[in-house]
C-alpha atoms as a PDB file:
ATOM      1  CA  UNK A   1      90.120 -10.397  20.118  1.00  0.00           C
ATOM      2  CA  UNK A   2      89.320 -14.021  19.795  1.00  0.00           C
ATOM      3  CA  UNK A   3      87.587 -13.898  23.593  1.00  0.00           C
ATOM      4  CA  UNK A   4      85.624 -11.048  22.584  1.00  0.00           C
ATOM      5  CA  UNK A   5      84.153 -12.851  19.000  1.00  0.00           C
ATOM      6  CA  UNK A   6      83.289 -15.546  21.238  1.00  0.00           C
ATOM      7  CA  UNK A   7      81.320 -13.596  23.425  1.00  0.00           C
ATOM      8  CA  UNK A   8      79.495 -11.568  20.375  1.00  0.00           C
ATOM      9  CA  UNK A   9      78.603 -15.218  18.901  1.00  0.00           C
ATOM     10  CA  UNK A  10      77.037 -16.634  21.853  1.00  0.00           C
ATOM     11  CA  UNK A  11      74.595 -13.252  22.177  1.00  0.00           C
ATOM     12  CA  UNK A  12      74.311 -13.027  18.872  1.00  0.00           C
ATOM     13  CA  UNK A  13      72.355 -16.628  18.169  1.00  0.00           C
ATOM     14  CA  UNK A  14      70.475 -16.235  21.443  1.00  0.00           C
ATOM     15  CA  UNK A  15      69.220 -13.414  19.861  1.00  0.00           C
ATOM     16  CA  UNK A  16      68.199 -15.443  16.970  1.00  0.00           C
ATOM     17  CA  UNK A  17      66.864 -18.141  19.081  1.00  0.00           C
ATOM     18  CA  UNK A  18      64.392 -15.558  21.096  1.00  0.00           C
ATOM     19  CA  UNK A  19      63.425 -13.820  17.519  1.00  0.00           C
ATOM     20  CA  UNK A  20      62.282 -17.533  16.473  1.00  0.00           C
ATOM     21  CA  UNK A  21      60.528 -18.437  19.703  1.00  0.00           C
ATOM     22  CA  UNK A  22      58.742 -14.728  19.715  1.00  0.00           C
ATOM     23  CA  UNK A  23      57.153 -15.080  16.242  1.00  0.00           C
ATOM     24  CA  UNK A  24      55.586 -18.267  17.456  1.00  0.00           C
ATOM     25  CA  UNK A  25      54.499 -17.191  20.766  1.00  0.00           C
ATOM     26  CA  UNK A  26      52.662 -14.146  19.449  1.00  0.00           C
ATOM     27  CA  UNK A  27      52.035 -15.656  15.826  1.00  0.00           C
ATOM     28  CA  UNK A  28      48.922 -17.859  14.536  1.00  0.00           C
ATOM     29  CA  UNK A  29      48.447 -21.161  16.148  1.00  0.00           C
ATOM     30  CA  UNK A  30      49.049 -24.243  13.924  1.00  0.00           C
ATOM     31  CA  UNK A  31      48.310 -26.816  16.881  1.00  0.00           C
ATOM     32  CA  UNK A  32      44.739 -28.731  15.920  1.00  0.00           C
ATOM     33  CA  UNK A  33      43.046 -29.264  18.951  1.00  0.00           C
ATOM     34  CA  UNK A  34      42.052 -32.703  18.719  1.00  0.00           C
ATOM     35  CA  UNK A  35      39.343 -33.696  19.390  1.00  0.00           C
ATOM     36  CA  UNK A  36      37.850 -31.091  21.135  1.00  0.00           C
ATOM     37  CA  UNK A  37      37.789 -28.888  18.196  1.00  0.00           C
ATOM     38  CA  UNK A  38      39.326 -30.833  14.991  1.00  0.00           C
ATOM     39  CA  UNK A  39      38.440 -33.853  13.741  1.00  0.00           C
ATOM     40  CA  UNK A  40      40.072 -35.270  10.026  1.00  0.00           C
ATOM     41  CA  UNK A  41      36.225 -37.154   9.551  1.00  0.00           C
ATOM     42  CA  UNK A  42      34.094 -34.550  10.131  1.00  0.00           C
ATOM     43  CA  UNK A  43      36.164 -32.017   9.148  1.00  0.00           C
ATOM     44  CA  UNK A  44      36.375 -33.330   5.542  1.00  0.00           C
ATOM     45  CA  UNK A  45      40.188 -33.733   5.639  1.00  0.00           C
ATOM     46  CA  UNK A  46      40.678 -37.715   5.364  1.00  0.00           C
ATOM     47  CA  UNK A  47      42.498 -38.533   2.711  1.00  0.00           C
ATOM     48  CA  UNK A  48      40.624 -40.699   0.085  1.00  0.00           C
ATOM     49  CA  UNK A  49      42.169 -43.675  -0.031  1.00  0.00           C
ATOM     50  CA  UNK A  50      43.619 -43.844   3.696  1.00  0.00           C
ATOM     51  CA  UNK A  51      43.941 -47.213   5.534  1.00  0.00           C
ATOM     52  CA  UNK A  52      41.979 -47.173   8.313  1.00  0.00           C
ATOM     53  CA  UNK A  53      40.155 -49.968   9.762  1.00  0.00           C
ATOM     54  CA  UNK A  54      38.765 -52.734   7.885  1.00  0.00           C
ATOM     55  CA  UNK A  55      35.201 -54.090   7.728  1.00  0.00           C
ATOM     56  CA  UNK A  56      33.934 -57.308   6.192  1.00  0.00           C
ATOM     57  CA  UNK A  57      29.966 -57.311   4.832  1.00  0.00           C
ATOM     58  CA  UNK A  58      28.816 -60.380   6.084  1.00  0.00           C
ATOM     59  CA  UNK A  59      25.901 -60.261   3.416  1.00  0.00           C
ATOM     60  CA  UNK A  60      28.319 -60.601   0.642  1.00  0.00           C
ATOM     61  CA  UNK A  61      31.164 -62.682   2.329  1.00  0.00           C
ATOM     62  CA  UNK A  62      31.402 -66.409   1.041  1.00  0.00           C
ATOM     63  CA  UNK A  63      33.698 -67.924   3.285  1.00  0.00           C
ATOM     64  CA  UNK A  64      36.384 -68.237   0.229  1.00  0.00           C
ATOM     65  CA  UNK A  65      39.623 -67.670   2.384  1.00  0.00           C
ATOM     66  CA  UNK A  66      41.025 -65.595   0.031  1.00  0.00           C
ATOM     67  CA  UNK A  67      41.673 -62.223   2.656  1.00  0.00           C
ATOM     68  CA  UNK A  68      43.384 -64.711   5.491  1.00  0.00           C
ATOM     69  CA  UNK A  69      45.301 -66.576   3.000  1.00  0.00           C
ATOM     70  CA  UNK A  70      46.892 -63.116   0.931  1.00  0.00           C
ATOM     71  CA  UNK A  71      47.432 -61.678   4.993  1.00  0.00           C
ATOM     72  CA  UNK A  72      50.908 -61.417   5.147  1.00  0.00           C
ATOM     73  CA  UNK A  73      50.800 -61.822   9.307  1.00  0.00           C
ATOM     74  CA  UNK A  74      48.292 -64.094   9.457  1.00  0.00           C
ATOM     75  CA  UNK A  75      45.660 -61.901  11.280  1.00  0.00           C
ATOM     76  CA  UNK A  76      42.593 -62.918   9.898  1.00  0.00           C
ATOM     77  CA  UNK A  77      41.263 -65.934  10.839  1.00  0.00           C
ATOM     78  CA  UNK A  78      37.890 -67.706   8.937  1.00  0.00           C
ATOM     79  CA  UNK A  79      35.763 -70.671   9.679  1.00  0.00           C
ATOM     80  CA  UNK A  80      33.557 -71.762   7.595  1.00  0.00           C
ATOM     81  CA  UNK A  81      30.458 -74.483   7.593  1.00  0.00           C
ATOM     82  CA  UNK A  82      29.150 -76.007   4.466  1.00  0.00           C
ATOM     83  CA  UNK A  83      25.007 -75.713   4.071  1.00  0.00           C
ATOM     84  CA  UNK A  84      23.024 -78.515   3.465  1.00  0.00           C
ATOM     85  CA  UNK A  85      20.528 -79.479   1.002  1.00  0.00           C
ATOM     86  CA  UNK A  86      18.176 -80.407   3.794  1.00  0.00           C
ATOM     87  CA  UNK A  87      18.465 -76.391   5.393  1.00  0.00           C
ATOM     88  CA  UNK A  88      15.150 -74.331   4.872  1.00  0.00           C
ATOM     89  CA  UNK A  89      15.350 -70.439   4.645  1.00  0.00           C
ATOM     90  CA  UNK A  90      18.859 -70.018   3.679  1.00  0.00           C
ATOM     91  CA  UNK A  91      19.415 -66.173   2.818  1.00  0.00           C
ATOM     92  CA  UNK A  92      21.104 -65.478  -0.844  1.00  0.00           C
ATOM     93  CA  UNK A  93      23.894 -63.401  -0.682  1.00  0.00           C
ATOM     94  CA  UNK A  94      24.054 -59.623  -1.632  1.00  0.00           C
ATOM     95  CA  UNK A  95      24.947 -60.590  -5.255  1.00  0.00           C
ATOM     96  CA  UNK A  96      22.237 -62.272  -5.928  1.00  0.00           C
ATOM     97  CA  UNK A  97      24.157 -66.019  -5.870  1.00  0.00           C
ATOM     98  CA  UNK A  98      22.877 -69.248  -3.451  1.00  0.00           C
ATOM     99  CA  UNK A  99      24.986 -69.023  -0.186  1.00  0.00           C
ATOM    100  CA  UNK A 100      26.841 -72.519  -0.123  1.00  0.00           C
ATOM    101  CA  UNK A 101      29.119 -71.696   3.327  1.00  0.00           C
ATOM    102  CA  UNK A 102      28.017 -70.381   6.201  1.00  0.00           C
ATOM    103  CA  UNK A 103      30.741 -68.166   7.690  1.00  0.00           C
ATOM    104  CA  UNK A 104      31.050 -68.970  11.487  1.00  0.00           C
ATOM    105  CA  UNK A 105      33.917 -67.163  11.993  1.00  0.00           C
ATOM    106  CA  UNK A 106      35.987 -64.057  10.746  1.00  0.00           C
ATOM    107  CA  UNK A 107      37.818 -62.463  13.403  1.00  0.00           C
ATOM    108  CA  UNK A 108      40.614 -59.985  12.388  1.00  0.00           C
ATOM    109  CA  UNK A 109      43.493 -58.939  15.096  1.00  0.00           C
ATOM    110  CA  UNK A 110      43.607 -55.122  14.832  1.00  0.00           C
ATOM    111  CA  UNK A 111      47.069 -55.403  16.724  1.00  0.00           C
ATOM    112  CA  UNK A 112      48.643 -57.642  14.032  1.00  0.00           C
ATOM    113  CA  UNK A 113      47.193 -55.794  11.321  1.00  0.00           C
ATOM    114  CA  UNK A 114      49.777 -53.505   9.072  1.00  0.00           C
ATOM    115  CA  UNK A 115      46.521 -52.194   7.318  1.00  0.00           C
ATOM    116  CA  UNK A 116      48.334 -53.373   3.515  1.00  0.00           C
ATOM    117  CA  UNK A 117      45.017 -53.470   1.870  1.00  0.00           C
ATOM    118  CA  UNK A 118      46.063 -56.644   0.433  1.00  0.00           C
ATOM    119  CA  UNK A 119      42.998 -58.156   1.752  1.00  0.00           C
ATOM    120  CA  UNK A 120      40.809 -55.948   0.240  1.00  0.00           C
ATOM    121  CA  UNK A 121      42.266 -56.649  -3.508  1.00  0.00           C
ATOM    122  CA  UNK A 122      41.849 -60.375  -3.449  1.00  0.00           C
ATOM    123  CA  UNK A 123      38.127 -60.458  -2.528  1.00  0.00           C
ATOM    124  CA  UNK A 124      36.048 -61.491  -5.192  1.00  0.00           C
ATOM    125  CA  UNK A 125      32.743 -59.966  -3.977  1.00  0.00           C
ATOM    126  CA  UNK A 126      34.642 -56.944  -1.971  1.00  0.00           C
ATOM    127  CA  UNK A 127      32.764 -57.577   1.363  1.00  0.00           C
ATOM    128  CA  UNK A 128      36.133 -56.580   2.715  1.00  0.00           C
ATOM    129  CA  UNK A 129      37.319 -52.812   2.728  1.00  0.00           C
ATOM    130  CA  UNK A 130      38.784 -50.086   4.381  1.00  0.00           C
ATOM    131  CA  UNK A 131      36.366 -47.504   6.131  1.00  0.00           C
ATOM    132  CA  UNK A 132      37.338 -44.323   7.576  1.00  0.00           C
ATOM    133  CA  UNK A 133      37.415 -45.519  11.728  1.00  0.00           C
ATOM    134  CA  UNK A 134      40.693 -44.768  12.851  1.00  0.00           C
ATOM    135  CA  UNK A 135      40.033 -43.941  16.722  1.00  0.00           C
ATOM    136  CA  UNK A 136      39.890 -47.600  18.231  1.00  0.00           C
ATOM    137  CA  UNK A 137      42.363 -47.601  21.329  1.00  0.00           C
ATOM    138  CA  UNK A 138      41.814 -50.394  23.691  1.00  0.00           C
ATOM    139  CA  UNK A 139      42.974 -50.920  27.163  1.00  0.00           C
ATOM    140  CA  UNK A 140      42.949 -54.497  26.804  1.00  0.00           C
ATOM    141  CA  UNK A 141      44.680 -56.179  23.842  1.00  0.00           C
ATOM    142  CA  UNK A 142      41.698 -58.804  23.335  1.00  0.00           C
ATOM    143  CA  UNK A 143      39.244 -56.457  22.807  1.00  0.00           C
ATOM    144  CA  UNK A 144      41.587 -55.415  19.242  1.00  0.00           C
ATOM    145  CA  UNK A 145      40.415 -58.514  17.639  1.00  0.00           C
ATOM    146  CA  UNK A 146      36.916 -58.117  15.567  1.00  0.00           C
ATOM    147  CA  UNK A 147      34.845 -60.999  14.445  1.00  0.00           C
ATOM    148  CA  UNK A 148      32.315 -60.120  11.895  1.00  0.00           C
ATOM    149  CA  UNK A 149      30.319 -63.274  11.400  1.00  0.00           C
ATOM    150  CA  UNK A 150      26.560 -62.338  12.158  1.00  0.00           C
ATOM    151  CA  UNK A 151      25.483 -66.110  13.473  1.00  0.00           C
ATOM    152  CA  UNK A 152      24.800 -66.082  17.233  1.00  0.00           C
ATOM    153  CA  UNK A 153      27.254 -68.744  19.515  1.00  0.00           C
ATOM    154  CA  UNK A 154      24.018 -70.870  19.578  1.00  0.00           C
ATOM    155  CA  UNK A 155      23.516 -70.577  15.764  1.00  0.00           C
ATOM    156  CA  UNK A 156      26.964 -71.506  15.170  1.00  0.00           C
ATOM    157  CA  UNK A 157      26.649 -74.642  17.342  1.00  0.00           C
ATOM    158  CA  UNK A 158      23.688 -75.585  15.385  1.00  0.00           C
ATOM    159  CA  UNK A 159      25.159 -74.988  12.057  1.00  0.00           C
ATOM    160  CA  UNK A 160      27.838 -77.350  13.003  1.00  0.00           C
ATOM    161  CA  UNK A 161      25.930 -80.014  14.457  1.00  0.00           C
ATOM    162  CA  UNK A 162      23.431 -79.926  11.338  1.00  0.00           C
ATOM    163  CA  UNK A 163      26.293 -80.538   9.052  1.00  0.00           C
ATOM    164  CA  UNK A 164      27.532 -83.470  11.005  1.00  0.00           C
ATOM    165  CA  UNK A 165      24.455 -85.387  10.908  1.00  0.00           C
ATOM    166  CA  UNK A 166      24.401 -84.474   7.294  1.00  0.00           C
ATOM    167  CA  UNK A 167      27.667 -86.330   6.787  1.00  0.00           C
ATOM    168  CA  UNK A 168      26.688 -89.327   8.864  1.00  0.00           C
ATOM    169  CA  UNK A 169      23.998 -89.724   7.041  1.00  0.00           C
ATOM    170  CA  UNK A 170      25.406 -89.496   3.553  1.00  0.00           C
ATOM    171  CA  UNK A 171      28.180 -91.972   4.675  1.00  0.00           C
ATOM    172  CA  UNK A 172      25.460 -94.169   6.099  1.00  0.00           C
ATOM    173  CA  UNK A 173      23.625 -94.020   2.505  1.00  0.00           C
ATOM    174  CA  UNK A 174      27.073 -94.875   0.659  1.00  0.00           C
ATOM    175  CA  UNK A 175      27.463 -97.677   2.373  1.00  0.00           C
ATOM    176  CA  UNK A 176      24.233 -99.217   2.019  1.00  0.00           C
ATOM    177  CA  UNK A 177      24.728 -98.507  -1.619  1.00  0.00           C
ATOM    178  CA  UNK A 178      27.610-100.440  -1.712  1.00  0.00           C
ATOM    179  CA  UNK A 179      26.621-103.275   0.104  1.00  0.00           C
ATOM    180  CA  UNK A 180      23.537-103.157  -2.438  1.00  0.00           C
ATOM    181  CA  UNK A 181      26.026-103.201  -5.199  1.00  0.00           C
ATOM    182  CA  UNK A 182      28.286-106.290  -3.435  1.00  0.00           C
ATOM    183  CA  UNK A 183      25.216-108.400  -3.063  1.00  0.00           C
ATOM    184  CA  UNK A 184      23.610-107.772  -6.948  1.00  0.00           C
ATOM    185  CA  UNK A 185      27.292-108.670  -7.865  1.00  0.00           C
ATOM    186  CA  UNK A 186      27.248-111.495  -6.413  1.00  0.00           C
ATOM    187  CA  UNK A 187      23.934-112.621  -7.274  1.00  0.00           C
ATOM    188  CA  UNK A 188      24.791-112.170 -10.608  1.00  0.00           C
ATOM    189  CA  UNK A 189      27.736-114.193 -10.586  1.00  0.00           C
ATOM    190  CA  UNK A 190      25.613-116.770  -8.811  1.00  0.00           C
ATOM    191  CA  UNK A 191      22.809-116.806 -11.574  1.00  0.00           C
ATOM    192  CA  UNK A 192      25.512-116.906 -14.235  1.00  0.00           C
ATOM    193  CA  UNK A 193      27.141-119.591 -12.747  1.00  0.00           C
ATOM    194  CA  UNK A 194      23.616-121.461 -12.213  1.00  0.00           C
ATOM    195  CA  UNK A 195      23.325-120.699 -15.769  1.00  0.00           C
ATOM    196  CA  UNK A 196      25.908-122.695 -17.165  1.00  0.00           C
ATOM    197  CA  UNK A 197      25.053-125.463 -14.904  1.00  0.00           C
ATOM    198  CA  UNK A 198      21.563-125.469 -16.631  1.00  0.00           C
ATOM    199  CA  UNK A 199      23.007-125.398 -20.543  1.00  0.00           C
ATOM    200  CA  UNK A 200      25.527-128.080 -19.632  1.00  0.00           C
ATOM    201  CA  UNK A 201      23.084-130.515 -18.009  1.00  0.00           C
ATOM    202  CA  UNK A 202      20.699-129.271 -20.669  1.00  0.00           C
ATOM    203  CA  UNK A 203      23.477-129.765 -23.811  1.00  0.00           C
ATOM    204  CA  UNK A 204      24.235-133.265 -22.326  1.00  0.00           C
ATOM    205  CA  UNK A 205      20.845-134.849 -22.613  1.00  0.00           C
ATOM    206  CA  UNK A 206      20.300-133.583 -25.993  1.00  0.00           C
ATOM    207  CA  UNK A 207      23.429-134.889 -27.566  1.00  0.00           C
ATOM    208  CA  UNK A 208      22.915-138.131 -25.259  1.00  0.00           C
ATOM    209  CA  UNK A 209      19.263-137.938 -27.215  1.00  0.00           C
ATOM    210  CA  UNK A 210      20.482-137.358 -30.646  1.00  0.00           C
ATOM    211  CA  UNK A 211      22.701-140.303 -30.480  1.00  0.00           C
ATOM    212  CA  UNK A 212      20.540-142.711 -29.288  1.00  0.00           C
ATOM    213  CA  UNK A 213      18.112-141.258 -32.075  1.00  0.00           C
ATOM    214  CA  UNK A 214      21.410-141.574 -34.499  1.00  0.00           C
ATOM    215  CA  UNK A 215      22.316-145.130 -33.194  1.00  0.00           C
ATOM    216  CA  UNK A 216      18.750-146.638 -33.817  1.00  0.00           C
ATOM    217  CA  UNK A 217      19.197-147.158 -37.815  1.00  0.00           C
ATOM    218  CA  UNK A 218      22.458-148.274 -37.600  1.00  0.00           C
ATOM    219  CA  UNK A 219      21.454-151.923 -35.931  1.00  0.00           C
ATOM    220  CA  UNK A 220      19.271-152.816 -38.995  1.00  0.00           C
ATOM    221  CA  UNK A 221      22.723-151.994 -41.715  1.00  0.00           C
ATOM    222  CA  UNK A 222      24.497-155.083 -42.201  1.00  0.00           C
ATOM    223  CA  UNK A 223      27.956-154.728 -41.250  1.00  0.00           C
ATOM    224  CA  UNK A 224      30.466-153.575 -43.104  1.00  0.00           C
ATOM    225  CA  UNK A 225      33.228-154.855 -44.005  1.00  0.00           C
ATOM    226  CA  UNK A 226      35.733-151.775 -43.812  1.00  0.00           C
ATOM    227  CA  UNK A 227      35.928-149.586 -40.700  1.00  0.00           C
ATOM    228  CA  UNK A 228      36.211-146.039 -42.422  1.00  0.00           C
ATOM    229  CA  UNK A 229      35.867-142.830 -40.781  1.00  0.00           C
ATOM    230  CA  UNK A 230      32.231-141.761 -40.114  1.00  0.00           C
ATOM    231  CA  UNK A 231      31.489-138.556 -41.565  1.00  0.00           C
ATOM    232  CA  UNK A 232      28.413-135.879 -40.129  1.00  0.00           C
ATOM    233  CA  UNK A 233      25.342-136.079 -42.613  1.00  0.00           C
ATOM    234  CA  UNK A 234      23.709-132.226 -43.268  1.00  0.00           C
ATOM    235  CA  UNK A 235      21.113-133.612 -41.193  1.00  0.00           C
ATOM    236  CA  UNK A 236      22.922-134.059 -38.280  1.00  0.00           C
ATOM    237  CA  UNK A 237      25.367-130.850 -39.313  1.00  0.00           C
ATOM    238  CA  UNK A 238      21.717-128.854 -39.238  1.00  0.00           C
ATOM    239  CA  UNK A 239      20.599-130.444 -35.931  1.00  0.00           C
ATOM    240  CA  UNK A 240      23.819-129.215 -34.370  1.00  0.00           C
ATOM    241  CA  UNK A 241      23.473-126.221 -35.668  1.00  0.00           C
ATOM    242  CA  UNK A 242      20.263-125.522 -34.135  1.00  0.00           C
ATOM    243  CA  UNK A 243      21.263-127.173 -30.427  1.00  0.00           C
ATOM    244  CA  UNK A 244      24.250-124.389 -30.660  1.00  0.00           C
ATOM    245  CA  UNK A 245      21.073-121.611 -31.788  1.00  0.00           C
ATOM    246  CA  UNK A 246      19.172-122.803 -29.051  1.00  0.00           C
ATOM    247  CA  UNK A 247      22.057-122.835 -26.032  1.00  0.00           C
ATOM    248  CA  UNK A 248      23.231-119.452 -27.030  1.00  0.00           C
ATOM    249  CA  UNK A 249      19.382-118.010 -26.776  1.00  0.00           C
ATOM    250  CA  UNK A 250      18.777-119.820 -23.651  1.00  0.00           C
ATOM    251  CA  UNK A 251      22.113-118.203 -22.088  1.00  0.00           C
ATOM    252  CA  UNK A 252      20.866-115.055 -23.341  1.00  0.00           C
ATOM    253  CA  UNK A 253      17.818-114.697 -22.022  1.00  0.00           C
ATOM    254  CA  UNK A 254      18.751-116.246 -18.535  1.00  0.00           C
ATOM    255  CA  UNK A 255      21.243-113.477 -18.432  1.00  0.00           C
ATOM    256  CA  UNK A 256      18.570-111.010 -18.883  1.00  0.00           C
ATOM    257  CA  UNK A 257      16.425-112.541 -16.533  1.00  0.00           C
ATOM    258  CA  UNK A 258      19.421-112.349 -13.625  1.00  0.00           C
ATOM    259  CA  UNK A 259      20.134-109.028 -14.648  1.00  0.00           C
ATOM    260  CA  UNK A 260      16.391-107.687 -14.115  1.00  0.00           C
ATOM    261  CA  UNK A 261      16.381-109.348 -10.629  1.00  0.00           C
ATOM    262  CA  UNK A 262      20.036-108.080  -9.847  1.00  0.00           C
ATOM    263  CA  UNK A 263      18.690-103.964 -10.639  1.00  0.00           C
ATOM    264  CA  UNK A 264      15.304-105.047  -8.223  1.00  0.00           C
ATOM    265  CA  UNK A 265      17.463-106.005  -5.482  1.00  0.00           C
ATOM    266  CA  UNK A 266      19.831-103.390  -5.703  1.00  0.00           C
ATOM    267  CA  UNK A 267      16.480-100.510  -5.378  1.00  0.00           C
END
């Protein structure tokens, strides 16, 4: 009995297996002919927020780094020049804001690329997004990696060279203004020191004047008999007074005077 179950088995599910193979052979067709006759794009079926291939607007793109440095495989690359003051016609960007960088460079490897979307979140001016190009197959593995910067090779070069020259000459410019700086310092220094030359040599011949004015009188007073300690009349306490007025005012004014020729030299 067992023989004959085993051959009722084996007709019965190739029995089963035709039925299942005859419904599809004379059934409807579920294939899509792609591309010839169905396509997801034009046929309206992409989904809505599917991750296709990206695209960076180069009109709103500011060279941040944000999309290569959230990339989680390190498939975008950007390079980025800064613009000088000196550069004529420099386009604004799409949000209205003064372009600062010129973006040289962003290339993204399509055969790195996991399509996360991360990119796409961190962009503060969302010049990066997903589009609905999905049919990009390449023969050659190079030809998978897209760089979206709209400057020409030549145009790069030039960027690059301008901004060099730039920073030559601004380095140029700091150092003459330091050497400027050095040598009013040290002209300063010189006229101070000058300066106190001056009120010492000055300070010396008045005080060898007032005592030679002071010592006059004395030789007509008869001598006295008692040396006692002499003791500054308010005369002589008010001529002080005014040689101390007159040395700090002098000082003061020289200062001024090597100040003003220190700020000439130094423009």
């Amino acid at each position: 009995m067992d023989y004959f179950k085993k051959i009722y088995d084996g007709l019965s599910t190739t029995g089963v297996g035709m039925k299942i193979t005859l419904e599809h052979l004379f059934g409807k067709k579920v294939t899509n002919q792609y591309p010839e006759i169905y396509h997801p794009i034009t046929s309206g079926d992409m989904p809505l927020n599917s991750r296709n291939r990206l695209f960076v607007d180069m009109a709103g793109c500011d060279g941040c780094d944000s999309c290569a440095k959230a990339c989680p495989i390190n498939c975008i690359e950007v390079e980025t020049v800064r613009v000088t003051p000196d550069e004529e016609n420099v386009p604004d960007m799409n949000n209205g804001k003064k372009r600062k960088m010129w973006v040289t460079k962003h290339e993204i490897d399509f055969a790195k690329c996991c399509f996360c979307s991360l990119c796409t979140l961190v962009c503060p001016t969302e010049a990066i997004y997903m589009t609905q190009e999905f049919e990009y197959s390449e023969f050659d593995r190079e030809n998978l990696k897209y760089n979206f910067s709209d400057l020409t090779p030549e145009q790069v070069v030039e960027k690059k060279a301008s901004f060099e020259q730039y920073q030559i000459k601004k380095k140029e410019e700091q150092e003459a203004k330091k050497k400027a700086d050095a040598e009013a310092k040290k002209a300063a220094e010189e006229a101070l020191a000058n300066l106190a030359k001056e009120e010492e040599s000055t300070c010396g011949s008045e005080e060898a004047e007032d005592v030679t004015i002071k010592e006059e009188p004395k030789k007509v007073e008869p001598p006295k008999v008692e040396d006692a300690p002499t003791e500054l009349s308010e005369e002589d306490l008010e001529k002080q007074k005014a040689r101390d007025e007159r040395r700090r005012e002098n000082e003061r004014k020289r200062a001024e005077r090597m100040a003003a020729k220190a700020k000439e030299g130094g423009e």
